[in-house]
Protein backbone atom coordinates (compact mmCIF):
# COMPACT_ATOMS: atom_id res chain seq x y z
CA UNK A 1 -84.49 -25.46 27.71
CA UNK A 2 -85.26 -28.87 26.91
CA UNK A 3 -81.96 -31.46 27.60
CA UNK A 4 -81.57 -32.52 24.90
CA UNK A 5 -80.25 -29.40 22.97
CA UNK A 6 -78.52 -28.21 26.06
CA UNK A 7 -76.72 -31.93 25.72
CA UNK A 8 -76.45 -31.17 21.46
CA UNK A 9 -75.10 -27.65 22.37
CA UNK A 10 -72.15 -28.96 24.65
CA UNK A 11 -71.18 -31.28 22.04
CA UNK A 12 -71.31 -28.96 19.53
CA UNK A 13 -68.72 -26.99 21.82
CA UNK A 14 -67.06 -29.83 22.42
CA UNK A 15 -66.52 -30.85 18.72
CA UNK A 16 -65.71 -27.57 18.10
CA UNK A 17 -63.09 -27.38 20.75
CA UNK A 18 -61.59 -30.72 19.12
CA UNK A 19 -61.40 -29.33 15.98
CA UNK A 20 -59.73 -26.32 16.82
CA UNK A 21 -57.06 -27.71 19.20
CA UNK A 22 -56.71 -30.22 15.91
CA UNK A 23 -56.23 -27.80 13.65
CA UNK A 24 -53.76 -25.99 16.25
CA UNK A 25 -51.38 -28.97 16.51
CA UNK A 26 -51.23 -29.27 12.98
CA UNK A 27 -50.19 -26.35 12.36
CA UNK A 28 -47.57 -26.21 15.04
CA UNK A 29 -46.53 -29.56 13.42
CA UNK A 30 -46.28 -27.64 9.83
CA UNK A 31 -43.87 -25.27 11.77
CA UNK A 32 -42.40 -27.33 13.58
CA UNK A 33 -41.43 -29.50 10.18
CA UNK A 34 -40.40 -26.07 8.61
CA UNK A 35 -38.15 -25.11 11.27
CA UNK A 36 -36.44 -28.45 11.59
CA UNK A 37 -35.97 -28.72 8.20
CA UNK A 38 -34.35 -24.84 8.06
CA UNK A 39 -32.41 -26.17 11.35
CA UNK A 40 -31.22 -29.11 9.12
CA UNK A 41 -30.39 -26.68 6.12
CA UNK A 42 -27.80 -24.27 8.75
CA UNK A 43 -26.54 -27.31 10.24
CA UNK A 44 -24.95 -28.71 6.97
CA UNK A 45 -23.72 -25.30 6.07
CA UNK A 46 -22.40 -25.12 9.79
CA UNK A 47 -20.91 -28.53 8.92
CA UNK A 48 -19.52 -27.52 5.81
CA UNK A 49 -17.82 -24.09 6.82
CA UNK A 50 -16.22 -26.19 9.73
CA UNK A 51 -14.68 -28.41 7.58
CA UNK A 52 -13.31 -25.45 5.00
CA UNK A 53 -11.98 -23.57 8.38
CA UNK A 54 -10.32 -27.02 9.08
CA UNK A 55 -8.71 -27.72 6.06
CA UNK A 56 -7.47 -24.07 5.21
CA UNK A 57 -5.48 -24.18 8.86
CA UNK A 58 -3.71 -26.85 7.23
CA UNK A 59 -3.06 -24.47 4.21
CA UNK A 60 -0.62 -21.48 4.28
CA UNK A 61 -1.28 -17.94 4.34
CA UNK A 62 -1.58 -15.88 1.30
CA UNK A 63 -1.25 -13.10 2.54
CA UNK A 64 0.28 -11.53 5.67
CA UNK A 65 -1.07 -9.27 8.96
CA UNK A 66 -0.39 -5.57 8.15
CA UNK A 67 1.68 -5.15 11.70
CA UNK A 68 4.76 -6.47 9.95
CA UNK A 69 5.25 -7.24 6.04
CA UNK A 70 8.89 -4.61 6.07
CA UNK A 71 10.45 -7.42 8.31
CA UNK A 72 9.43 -10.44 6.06
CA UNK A 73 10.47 -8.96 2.75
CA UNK A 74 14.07 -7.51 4.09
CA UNK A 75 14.56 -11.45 5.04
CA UNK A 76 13.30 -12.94 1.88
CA UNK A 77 15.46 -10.13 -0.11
CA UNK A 78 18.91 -11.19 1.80
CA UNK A 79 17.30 -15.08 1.12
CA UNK A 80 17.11 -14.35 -2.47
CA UNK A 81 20.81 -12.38 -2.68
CA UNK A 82 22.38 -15.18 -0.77
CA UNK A 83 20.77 -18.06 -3.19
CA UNK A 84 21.65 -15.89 -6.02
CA UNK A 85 25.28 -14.86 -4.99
CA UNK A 86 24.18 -11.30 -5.46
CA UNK A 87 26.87 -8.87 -4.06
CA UNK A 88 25.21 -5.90 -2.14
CA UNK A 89 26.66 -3.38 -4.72
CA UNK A 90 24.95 -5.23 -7.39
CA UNK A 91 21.16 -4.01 -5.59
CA UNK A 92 21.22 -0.09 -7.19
CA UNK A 93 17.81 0.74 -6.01
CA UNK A 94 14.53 -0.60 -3.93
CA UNK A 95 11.68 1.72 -4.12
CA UNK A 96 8.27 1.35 -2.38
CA UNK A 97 5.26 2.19 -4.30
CA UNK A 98 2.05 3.10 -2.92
CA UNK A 99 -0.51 0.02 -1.40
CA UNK A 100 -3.63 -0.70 -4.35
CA UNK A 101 -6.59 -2.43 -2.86
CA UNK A 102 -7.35 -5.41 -4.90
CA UNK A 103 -10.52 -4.85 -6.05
CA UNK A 104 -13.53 -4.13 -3.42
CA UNK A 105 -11.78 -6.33 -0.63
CA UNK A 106 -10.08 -6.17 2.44
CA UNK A 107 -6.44 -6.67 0.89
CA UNK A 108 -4.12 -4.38 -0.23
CA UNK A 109 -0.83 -4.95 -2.75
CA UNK A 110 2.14 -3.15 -1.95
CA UNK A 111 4.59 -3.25 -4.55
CA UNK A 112 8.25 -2.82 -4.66
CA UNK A 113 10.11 -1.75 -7.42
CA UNK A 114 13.91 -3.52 -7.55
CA UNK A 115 16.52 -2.89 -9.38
CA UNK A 116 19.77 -5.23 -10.35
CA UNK A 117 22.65 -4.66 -12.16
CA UNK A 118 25.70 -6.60 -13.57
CA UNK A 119 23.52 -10.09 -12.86
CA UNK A 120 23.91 -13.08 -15.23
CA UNK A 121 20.15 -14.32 -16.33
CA UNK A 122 20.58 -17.79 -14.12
CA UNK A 123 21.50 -15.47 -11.43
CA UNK A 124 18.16 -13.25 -12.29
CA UNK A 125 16.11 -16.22 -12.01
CA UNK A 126 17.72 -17.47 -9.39
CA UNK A 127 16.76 -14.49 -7.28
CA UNK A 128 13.33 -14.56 -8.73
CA UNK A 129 13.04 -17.60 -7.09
CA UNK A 130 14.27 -17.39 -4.07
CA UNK A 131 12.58 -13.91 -3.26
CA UNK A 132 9.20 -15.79 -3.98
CA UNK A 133 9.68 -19.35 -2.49
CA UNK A 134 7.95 -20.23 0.45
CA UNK A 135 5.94 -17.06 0.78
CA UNK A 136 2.74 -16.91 -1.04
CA UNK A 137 2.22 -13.49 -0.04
CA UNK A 138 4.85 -12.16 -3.08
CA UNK A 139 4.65 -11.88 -6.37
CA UNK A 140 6.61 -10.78 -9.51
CA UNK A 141 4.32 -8.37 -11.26
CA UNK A 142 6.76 -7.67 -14.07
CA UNK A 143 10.23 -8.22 -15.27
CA UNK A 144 12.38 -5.48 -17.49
CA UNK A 145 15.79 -6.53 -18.59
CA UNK A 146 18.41 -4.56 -20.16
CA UNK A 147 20.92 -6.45 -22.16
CA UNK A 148 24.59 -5.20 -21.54
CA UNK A 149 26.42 -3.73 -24.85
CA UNK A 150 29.31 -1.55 -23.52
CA UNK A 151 30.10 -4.17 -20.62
CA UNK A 152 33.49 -6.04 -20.35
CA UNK A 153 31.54 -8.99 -19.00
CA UNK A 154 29.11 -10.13 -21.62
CA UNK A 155 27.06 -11.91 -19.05
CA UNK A 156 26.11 -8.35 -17.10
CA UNK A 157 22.29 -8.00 -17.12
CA UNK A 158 20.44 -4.89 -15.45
CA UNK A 159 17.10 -6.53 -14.08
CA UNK A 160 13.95 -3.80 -12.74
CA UNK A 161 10.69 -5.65 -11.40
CA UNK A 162 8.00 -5.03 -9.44
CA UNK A 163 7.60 -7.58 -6.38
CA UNK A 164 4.12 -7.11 -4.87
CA UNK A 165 3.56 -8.18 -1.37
CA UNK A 166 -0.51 -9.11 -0.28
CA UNK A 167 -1.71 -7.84 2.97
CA UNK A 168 -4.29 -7.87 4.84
CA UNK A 169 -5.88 -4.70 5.56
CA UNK A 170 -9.53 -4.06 6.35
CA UNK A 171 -11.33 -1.03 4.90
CA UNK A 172 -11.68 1.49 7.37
CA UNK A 173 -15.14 1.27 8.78
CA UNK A 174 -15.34 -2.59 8.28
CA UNK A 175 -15.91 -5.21 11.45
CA UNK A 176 -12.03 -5.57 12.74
CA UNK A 177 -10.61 -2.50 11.18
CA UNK A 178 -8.28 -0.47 13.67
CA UNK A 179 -10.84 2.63 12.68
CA UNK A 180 -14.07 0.58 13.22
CA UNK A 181 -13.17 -0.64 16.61
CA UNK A 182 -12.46 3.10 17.91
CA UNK A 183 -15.45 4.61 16.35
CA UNK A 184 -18.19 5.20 19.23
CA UNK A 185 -20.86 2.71 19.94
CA UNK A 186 -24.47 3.65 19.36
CA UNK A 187 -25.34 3.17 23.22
CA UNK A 188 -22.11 5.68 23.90
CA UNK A 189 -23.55 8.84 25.66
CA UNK A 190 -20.95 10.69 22.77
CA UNK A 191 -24.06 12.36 21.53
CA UNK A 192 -25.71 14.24 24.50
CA UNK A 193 -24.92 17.80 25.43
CA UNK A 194 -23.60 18.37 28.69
CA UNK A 195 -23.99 22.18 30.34
């Protein structure tokens, strides 16, 4: 084999070599770019959910823990008779209605029914008011009033409405649900039959 060629061969193999380890490093460099520039992407969303977690601390809760909504709405009913000068008497009935999930999520309303009687409208509103203030987690859902006509007191209103309350409660099977975190794990030996 004449020198020459053996000399043209290795630098043929050389070249070659060069070429492919150029080729190589660019496109670790294309990946490289791609992947910084997805890095970038989840680093401004990062940024961004940080900064919604931070200003929603600052916010209050609309909606309450399921462990104890009973205790909060007994306080903001004796809040609401005291603004409103309601005597006890005057409160006829409270009934509990069943929890509705709003929508496909993991709240729930539970509405109370209320009724009122021999309340002037001021004091009606007045109640309203007070049952509601301060605690997003309640709502009015609807209002009946019945006007008085064989009353001595002209002023005598019956009031009925529906005060929701909005609680958190995951969907049984969902990430955080009382159910979910009892269910057995997939590595759990739950499955294998023992003689």
């Amino acid at each position: 084999m004449n020198v020459r060629r053996v000399i043209i061969l290795w630098s043929a193999v050389i070249v070659l070599g060069a070429i492919s380890a150029v080729g190589w490093s660019a496109l670790t460099l294309v990946d490289a770019k791609e992947y910084a520039a997805r890095a970038g992407d989840d680093l401004a969303d990062a940024q961004k959910l940080a900064g919604d977690i931070r200003s929603l601390r600052n916010h209050p809760s609309l909606a309450v823990s399921q462990e104890s909504p009973t205790a909060d709405f007994s306080r903001a009913l004796d809040a609401a008779m005291k603004a409103s000068d309601t005597e006890a008497n005057d409160l006829v009935r409270v009934t509990s209605e069943a929890p509705r999930r709003v929508k496909d999520t993991d709240y729930q309303e539970r509405p109370t029914r209320l009724m009122l009687q021999n309340l002037s409208l001021e004091q009606v509103v007045q109640f309203l008011t007070a049952v509601i203030s301060g605690r997003p987690a309640l709502s009015v859902d609807g209002i009946h009033l019945t006007a008085p006509h064989d009353s001595p007191d002209a002023d005598a209103w019956a009031a009925e409405f529906t005060i929701s309350y909005l609680v958190y409660s995951p969907k049984e099977g969902a990430p955080g649900s009382p159910r979910a975190s009892a269910s057995p794990s997939a590595s759990d030996d739950s499955d294998k039959v023992t003689p």
